[in-house]
C-alpha atoms as a PDB file:
ATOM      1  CA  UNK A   1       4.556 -19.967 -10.265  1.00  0.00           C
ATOM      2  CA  UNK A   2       7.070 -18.194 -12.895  1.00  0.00           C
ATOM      3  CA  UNK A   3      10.282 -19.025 -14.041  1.00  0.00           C
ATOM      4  CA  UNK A   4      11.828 -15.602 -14.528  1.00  0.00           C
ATOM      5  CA  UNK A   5      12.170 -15.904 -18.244  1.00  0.00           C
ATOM      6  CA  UNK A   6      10.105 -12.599 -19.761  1.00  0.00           C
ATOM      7  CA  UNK A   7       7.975 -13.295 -22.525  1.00  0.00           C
ATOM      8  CA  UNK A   8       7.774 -10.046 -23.474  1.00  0.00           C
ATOM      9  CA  UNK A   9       7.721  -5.968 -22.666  1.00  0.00           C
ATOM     10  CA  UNK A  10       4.170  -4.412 -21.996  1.00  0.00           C
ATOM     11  CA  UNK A  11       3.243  -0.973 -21.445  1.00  0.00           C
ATOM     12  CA  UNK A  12       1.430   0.535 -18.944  1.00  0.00           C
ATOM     13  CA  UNK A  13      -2.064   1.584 -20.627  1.00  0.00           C
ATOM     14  CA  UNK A  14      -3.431   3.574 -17.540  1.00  0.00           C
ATOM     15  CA  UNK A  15      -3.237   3.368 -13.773  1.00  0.00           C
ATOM     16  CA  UNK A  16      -6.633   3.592 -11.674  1.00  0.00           C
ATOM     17  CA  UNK A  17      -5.478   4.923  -7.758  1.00  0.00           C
ATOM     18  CA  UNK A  18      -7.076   5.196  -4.716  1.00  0.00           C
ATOM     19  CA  UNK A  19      -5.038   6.045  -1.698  1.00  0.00           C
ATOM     20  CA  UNK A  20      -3.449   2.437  -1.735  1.00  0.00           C
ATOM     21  CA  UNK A  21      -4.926   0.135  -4.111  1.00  0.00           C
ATOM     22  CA  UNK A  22      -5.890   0.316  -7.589  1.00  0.00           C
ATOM     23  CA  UNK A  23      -5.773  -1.321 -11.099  1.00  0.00           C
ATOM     24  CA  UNK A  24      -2.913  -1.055 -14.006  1.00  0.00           C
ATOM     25  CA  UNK A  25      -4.216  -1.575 -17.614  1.00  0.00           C
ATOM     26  CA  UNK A  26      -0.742  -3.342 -19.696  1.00  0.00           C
ATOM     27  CA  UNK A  27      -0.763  -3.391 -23.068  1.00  0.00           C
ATOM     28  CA  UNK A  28       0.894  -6.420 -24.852  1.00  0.00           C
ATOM     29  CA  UNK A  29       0.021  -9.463 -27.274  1.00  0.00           C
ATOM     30  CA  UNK A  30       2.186 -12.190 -26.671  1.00  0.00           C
ATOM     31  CA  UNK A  31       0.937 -12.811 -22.767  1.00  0.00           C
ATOM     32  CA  UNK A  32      -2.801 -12.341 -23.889  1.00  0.00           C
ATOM     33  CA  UNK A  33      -2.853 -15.946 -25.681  1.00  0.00           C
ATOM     34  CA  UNK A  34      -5.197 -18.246 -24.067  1.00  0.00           C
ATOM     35  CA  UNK A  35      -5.523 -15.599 -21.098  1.00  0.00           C
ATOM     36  CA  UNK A  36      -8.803 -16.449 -18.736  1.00  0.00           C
ATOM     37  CA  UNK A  37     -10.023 -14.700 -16.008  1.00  0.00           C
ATOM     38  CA  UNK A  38      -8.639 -15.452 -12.822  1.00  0.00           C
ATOM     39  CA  UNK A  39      -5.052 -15.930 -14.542  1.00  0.00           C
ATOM     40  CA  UNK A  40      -1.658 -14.886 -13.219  1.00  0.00           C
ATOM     41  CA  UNK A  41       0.144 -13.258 -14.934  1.00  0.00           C
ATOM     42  CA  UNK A  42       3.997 -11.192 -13.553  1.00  0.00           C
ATOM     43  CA  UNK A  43       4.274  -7.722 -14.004  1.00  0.00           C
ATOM     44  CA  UNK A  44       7.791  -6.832 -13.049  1.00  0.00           C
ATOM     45  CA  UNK A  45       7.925  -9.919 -11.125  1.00  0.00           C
ATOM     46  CA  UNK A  46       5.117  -8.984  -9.246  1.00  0.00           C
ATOM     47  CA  UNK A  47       2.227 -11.602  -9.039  1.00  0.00           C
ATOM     48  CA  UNK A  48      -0.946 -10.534 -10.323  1.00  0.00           C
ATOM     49  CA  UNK A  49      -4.626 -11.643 -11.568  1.00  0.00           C
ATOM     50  CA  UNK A  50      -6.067 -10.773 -14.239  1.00  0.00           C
ATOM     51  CA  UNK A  51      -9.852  -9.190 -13.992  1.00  0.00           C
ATOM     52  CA  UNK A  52     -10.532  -8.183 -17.325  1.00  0.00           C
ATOM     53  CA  UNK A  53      -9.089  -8.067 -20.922  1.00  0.00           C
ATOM     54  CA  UNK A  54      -9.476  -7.519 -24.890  1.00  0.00           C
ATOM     55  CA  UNK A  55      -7.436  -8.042 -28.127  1.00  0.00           C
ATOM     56  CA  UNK A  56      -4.610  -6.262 -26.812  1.00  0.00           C
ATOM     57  CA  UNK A  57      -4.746  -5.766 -22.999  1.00  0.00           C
ATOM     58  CA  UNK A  58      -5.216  -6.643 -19.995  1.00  0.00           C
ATOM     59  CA  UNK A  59      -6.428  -5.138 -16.390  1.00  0.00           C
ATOM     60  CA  UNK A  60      -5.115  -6.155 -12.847  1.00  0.00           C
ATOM     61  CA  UNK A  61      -6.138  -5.249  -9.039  1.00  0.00           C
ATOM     62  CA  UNK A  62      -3.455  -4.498  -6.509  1.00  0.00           C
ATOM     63  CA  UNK A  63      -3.545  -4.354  -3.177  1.00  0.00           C
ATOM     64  CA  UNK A  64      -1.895  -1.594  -0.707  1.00  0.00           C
ATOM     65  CA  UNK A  65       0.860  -4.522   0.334  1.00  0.00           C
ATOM     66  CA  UNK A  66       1.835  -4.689  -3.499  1.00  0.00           C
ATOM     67  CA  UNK A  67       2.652  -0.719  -3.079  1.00  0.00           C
ATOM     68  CA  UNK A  68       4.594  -1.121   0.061  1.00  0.00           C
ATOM     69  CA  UNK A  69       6.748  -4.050  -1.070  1.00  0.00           C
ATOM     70  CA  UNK A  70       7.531  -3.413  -4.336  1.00  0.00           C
ATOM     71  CA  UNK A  71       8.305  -0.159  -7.044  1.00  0.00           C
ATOM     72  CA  UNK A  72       4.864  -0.184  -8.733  1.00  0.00           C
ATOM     73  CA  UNK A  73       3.741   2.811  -6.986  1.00  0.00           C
ATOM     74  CA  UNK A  74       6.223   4.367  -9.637  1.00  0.00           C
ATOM     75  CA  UNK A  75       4.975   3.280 -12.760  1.00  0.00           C
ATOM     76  CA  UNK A  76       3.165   5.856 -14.966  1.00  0.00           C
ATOM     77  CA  UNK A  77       1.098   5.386 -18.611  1.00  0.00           C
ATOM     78  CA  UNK A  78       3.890   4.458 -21.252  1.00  0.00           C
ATOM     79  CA  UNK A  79       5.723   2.615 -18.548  1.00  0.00           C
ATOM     80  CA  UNK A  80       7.663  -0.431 -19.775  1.00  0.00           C
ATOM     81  CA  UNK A  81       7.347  -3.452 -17.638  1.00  0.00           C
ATOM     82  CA  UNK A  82       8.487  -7.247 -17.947  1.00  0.00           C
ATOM     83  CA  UNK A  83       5.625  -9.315 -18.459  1.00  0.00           C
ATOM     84  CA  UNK A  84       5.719 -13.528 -18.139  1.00  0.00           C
ATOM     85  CA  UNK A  85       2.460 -15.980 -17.317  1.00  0.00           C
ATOM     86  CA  UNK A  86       2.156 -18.569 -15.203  1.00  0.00           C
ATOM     87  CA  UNK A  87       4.499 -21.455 -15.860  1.00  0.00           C
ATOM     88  CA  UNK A  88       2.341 -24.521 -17.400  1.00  0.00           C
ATOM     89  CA  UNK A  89       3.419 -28.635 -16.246  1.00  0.00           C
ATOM     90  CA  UNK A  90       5.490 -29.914 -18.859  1.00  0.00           C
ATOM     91  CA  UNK A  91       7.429 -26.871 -20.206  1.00  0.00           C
ATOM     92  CA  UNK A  92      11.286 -26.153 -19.619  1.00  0.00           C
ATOM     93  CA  UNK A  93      12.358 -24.558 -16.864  1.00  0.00           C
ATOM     94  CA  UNK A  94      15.123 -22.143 -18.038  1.00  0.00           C
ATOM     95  CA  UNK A  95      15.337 -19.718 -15.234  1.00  0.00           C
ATOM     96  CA  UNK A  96      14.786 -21.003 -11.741  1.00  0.00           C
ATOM     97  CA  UNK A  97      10.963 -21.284  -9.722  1.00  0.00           C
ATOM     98  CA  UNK A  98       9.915 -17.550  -9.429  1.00  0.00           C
ATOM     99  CA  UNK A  99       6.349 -17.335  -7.055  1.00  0.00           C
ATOM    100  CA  UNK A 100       5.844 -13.556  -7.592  1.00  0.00           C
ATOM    101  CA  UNK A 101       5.890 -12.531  -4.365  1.00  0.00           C
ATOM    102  CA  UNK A 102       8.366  -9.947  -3.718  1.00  0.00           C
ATOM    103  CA  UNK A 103      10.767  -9.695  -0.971  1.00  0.00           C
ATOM    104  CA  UNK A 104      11.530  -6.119  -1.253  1.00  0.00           C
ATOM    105  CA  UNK A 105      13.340  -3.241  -3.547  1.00  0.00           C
ATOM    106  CA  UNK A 106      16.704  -2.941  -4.462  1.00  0.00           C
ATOM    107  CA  UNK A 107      18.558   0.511  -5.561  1.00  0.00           C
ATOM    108  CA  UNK A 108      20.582   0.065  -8.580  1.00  0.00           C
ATOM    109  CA  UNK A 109      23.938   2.015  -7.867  1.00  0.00           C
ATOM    110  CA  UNK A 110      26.047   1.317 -10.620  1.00  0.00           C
ATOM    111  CA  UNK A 111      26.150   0.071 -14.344  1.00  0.00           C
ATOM    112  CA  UNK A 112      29.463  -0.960 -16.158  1.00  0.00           C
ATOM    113  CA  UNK A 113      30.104  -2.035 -19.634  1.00  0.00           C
ATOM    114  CA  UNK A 114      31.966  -5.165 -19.671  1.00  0.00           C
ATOM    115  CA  UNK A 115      32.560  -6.109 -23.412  1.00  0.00           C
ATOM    116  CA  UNK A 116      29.583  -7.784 -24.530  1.00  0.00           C
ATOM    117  CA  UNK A 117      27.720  -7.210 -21.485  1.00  0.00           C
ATOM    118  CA  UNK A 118      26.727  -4.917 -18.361  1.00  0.00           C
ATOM    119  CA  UNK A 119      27.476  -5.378 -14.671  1.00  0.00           C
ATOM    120  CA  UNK A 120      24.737  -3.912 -12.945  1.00  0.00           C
ATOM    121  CA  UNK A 121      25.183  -3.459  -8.975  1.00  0.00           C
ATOM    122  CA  UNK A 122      22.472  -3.168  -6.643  1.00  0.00           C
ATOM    123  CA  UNK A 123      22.102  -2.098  -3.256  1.00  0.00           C
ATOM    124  CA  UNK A 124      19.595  -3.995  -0.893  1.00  0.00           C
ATOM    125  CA  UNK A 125      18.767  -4.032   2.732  1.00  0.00           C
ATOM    126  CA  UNK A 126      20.129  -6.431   4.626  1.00  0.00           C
ATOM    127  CA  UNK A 127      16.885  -8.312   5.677  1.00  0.00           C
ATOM    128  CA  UNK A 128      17.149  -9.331   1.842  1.00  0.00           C
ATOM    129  CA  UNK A 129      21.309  -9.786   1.302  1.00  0.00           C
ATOM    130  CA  UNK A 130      21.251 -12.313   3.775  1.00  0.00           C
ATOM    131  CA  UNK A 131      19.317 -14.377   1.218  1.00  0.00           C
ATOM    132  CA  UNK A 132      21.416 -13.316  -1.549  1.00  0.00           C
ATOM    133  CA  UNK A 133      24.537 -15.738  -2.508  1.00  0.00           C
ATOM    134  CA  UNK A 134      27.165 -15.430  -5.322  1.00  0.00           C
ATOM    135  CA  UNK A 135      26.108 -18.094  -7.874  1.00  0.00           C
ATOM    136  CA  UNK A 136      22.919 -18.373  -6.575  1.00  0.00           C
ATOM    137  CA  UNK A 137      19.753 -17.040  -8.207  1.00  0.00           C
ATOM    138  CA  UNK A 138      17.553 -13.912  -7.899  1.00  0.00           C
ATOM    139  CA  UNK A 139      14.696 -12.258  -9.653  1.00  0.00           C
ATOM    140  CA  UNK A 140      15.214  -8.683 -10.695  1.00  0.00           C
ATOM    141  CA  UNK A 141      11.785  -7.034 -12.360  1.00  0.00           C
ATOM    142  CA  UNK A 142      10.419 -10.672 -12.703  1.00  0.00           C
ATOM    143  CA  UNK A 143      13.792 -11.755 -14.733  1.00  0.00           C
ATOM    144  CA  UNK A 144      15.785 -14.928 -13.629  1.00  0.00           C
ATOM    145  CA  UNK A 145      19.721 -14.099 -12.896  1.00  0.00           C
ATOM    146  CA  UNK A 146      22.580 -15.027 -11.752  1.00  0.00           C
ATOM    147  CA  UNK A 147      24.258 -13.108  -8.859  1.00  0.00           C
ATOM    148  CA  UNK A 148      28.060 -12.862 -10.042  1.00  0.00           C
ATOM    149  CA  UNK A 149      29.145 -10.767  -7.190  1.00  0.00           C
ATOM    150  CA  UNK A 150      28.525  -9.416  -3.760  1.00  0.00           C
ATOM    151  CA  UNK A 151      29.364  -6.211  -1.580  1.00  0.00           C
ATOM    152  CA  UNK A 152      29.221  -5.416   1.714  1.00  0.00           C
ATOM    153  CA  UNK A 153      25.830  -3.395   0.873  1.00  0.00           C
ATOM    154  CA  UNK A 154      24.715  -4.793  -2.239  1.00  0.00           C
ATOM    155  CA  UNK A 155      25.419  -7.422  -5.440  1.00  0.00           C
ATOM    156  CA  UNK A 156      26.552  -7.835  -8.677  1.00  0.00           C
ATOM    157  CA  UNK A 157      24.607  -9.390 -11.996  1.00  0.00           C
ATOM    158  CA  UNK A 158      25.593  -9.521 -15.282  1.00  0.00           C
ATOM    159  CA  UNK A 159      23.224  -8.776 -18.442  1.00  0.00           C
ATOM    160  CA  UNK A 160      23.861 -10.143 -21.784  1.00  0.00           C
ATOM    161  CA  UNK A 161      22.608  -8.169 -24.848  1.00  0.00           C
ATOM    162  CA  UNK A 162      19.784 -11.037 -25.015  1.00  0.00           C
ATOM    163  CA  UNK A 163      18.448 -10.355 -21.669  1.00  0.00           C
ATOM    164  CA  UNK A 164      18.950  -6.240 -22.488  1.00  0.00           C
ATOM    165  CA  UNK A 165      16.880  -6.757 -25.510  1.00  0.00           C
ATOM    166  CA  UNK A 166      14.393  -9.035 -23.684  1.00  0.00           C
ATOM    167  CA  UNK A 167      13.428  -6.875 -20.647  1.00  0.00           C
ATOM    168  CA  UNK A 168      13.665  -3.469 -19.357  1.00  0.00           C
ATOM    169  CA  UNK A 169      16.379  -4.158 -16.915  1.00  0.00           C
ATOM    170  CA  UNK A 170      18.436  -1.632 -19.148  1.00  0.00           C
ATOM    171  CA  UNK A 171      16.138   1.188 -19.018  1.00  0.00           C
ATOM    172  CA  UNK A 172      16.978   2.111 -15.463  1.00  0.00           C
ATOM    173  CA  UNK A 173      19.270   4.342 -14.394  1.00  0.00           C
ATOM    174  CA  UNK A 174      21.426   4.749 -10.795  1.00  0.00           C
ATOM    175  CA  UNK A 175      18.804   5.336  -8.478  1.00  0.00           C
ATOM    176  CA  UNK A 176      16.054   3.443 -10.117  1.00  0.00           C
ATOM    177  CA  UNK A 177      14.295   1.097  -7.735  1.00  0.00           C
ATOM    178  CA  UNK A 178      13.877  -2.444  -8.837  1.00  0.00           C
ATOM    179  CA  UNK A 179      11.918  -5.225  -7.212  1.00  0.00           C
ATOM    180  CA  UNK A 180      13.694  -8.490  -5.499  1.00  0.00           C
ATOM    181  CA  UNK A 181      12.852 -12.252  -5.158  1.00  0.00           C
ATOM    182  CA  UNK A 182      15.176 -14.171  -3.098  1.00  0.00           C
ATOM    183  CA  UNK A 183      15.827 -17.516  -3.730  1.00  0.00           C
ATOM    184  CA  UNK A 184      12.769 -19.328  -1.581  1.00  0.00           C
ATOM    185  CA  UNK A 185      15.523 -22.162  -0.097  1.00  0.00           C
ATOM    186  CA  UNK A 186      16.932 -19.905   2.114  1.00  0.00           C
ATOM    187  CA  UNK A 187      14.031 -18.504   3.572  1.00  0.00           C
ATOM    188  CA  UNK A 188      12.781 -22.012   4.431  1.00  0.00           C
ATOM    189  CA  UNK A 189      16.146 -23.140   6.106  1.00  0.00           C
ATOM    190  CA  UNK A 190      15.544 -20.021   8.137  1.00  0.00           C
ATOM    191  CA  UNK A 191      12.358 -20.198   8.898  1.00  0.00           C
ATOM    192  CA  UNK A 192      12.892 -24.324  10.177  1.00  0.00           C
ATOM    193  CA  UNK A 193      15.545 -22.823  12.232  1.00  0.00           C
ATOM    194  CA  UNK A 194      13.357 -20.576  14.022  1.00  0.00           C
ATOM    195  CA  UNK A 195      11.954 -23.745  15.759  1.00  0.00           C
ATOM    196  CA  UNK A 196      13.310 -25.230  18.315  1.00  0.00           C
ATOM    197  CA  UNK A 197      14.318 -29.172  18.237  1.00  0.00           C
ATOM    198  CA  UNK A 198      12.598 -31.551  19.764  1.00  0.00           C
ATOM    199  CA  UNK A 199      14.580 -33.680  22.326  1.00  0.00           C
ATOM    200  CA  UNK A 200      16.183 -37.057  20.516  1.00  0.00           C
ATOM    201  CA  UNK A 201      15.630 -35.465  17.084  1.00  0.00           C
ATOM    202  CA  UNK A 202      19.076 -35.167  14.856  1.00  0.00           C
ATOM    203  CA  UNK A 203      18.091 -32.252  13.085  1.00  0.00           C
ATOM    204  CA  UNK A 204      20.680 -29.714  14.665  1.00  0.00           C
ATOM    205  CA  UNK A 205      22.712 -27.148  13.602  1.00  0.00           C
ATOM    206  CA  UNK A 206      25.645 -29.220  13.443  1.00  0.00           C
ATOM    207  CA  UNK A 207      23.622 -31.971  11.146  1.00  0.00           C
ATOM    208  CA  UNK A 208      23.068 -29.261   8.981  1.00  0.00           C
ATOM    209  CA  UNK A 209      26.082 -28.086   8.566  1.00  0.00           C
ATOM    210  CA  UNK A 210      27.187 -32.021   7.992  1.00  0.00           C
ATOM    211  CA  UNK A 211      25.701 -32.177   5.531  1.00  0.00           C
ATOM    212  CA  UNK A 212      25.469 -29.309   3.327  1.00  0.00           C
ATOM    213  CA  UNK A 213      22.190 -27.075   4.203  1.00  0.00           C
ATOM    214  CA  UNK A 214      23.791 -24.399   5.722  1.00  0.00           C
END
């Protein structure tokens, strides 16, 4: 569990590939401290364990379902990614709860300088917008934000220079490909829906709706 606040930026050391799995070596310091094996640690948001490291790196297995759902079939050595561990009982929880499991990829369309900060837009398939609310959260690369907008195809957040500085969410360009993780509350209303009600039970649409789930 993650809260979408990056520790810090790690680069990509070297990439081990087999026709869909592999390991990534990341370079870093900060996210090293303490580090055992077995560990999670969020590489661009994605969830992964860590099966080896030294001074100054560390190495992680994924799995062909990492490459399907998310960009790191992209990365190359020198690649900057947004690095965070697993959040520890008792600290603050600044962002929102981040599990590392990705939804899907998003397509960054647009970027506009808005005084002392960038709009970025994104465009995302509609299996994830659905999830997606103005106000609400999302993780972007791992990083906790704030949707301030929605489109018809796509949505809106806004980066501070703080959050520029912080992650690599500012290195991409229109085009880029950037991984997604909805806001888990929505998937769970759905997923409750998909079942049908019992007979005599008050959990209905309407009760729902009464009451400010849906």
């Amino acid at each position: 569990m993650f809260t979408g606040l990056i520790e810090e930026i790690g680069i990509i050391e070297n990439i081990v590939r087999s026709s869909k799995s592999g390991s990534l070596k990341v370079g870093c310091n900060k996210v090293i401290e303490g580090v055992r094996l077995g560990d999670s640690i969020s590489v661009n948001g994605i969830c992964l364990t860590v099966i080896k490291f030294d001074n100054g790196s560390f190495t992680v297995d994924f799995m062909p379902e990492t490459l399907r759902a998310t960009n790191l079939g992209l990365l190359v050595r020198g690649s900057r990614v947004n690095l965070e561990r697993a959040l520890m009982v008792g600290d603050r929880l600044g962002g929102h709860i981040v599990s590392g499991h990705i939804d899907g990829t998003g397509k960054i369309t647009e970027l506009k300088e808005r005084e002392n900060a960038t709009e970025v837009w994104i465009d995302a398939d509609n299996t994830l917008l659905k999830y997606i609310i103005k106000k609400g959260s999302i993780a972007i690369d791992g990083a906790s934000l704030t949707v301030a907008d929605l489109s018809r195809t796509g949505f809106m957040v806004s980066i501070i220079p703080h959050t520029s500085k912080e992650t690599t969410l500012l290195d991409k360009k229109p085009g880029a490909l950037v991984n997604l993780e909805c806001d888990s509350l929505g998937k769970y209303i759905e997923r409750l829906m998909e079942f049908k009600v019992t007979a005599g039970s008050k959990l209905t649409v309407d009760f729902l709706n009464r009451n400010g789930f849906l």
